[in-house]
Protein backbone atom coordinates (compact mmCIF):
# COMPACT_ATOMS: atom_id res chain seq x y z
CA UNK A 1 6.34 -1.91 -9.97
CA UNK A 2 2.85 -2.31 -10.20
CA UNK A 3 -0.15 -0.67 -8.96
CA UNK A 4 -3.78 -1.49 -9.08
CA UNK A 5 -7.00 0.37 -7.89
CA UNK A 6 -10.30 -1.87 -7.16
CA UNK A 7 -12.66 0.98 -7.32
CA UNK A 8 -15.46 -1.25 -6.22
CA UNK A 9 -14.30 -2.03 -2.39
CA UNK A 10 -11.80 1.14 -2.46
CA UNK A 11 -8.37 -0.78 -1.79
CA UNK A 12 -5.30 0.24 -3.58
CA UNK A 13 -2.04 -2.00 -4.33
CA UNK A 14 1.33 -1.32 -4.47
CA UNK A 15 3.84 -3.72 -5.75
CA UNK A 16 7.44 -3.65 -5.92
CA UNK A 17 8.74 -6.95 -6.04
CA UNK A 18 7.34 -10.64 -6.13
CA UNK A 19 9.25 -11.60 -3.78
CA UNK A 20 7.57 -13.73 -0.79
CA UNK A 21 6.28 -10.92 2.47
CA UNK A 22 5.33 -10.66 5.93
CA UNK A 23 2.34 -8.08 6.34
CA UNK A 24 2.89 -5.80 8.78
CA UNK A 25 -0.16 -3.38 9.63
CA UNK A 26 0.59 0.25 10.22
CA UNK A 27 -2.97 1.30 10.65
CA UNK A 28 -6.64 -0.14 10.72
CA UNK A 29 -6.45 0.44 6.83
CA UNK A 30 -2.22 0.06 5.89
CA UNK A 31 -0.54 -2.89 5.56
CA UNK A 32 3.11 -3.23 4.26
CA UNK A 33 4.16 -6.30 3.00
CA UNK A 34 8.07 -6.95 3.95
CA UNK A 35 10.66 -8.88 1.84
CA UNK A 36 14.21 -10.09 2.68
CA UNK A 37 15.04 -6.72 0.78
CA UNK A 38 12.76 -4.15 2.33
CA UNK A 39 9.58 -3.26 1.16
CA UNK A 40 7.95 -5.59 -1.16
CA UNK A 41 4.00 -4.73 -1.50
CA UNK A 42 1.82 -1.71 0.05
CA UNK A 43 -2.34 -2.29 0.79
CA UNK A 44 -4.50 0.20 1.57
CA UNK A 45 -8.22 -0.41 2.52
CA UNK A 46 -10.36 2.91 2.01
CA UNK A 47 -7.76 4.34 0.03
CA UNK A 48 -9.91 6.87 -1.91
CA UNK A 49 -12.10 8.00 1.51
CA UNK A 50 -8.59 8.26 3.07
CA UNK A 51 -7.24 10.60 0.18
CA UNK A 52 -4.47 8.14 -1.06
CA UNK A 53 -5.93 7.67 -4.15
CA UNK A 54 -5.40 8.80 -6.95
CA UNK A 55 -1.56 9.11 -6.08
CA UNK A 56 -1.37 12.93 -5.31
CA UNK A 57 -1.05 12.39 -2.26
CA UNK A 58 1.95 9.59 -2.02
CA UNK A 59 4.19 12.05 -0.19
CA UNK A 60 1.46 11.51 2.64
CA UNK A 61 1.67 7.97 2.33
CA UNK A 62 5.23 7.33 2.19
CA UNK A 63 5.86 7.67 5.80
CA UNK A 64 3.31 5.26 7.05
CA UNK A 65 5.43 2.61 5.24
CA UNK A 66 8.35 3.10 6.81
């Protein structure tokens, strides 16, 4: 798994696998990326003015992925 922060343009990423996706959006700001094994990659635009980041709050974000 990796995660990365780009504090400059707010957008956090999620990855769990490297494994080609298909973004889905669940939200203006969420996108999940899908792999033949679930859920590969998780983007979130505005995730510090939408209190996902830091990672506090993951129980929140969770269930938008699913």
């Amino acid at each position: 798994m990796r995660i990365k922060y780009d504090d400059q343009d707010d957008i956090l990423c999620i990855e769990f696998s490297k494994e080609p996706v298909k973004d889905v959006s669940h939200g203006w700001n969420v996108n999940v990326g899908y792999a033949a094994n679930g859920i590969a990659e998780i983007t979130i635009l505005d995730a510090k003015a939408s209190g996902y980041w830091p990672l506090e709050n993951l129980k929140d974000l969770l269930p938008l992925a699913a």
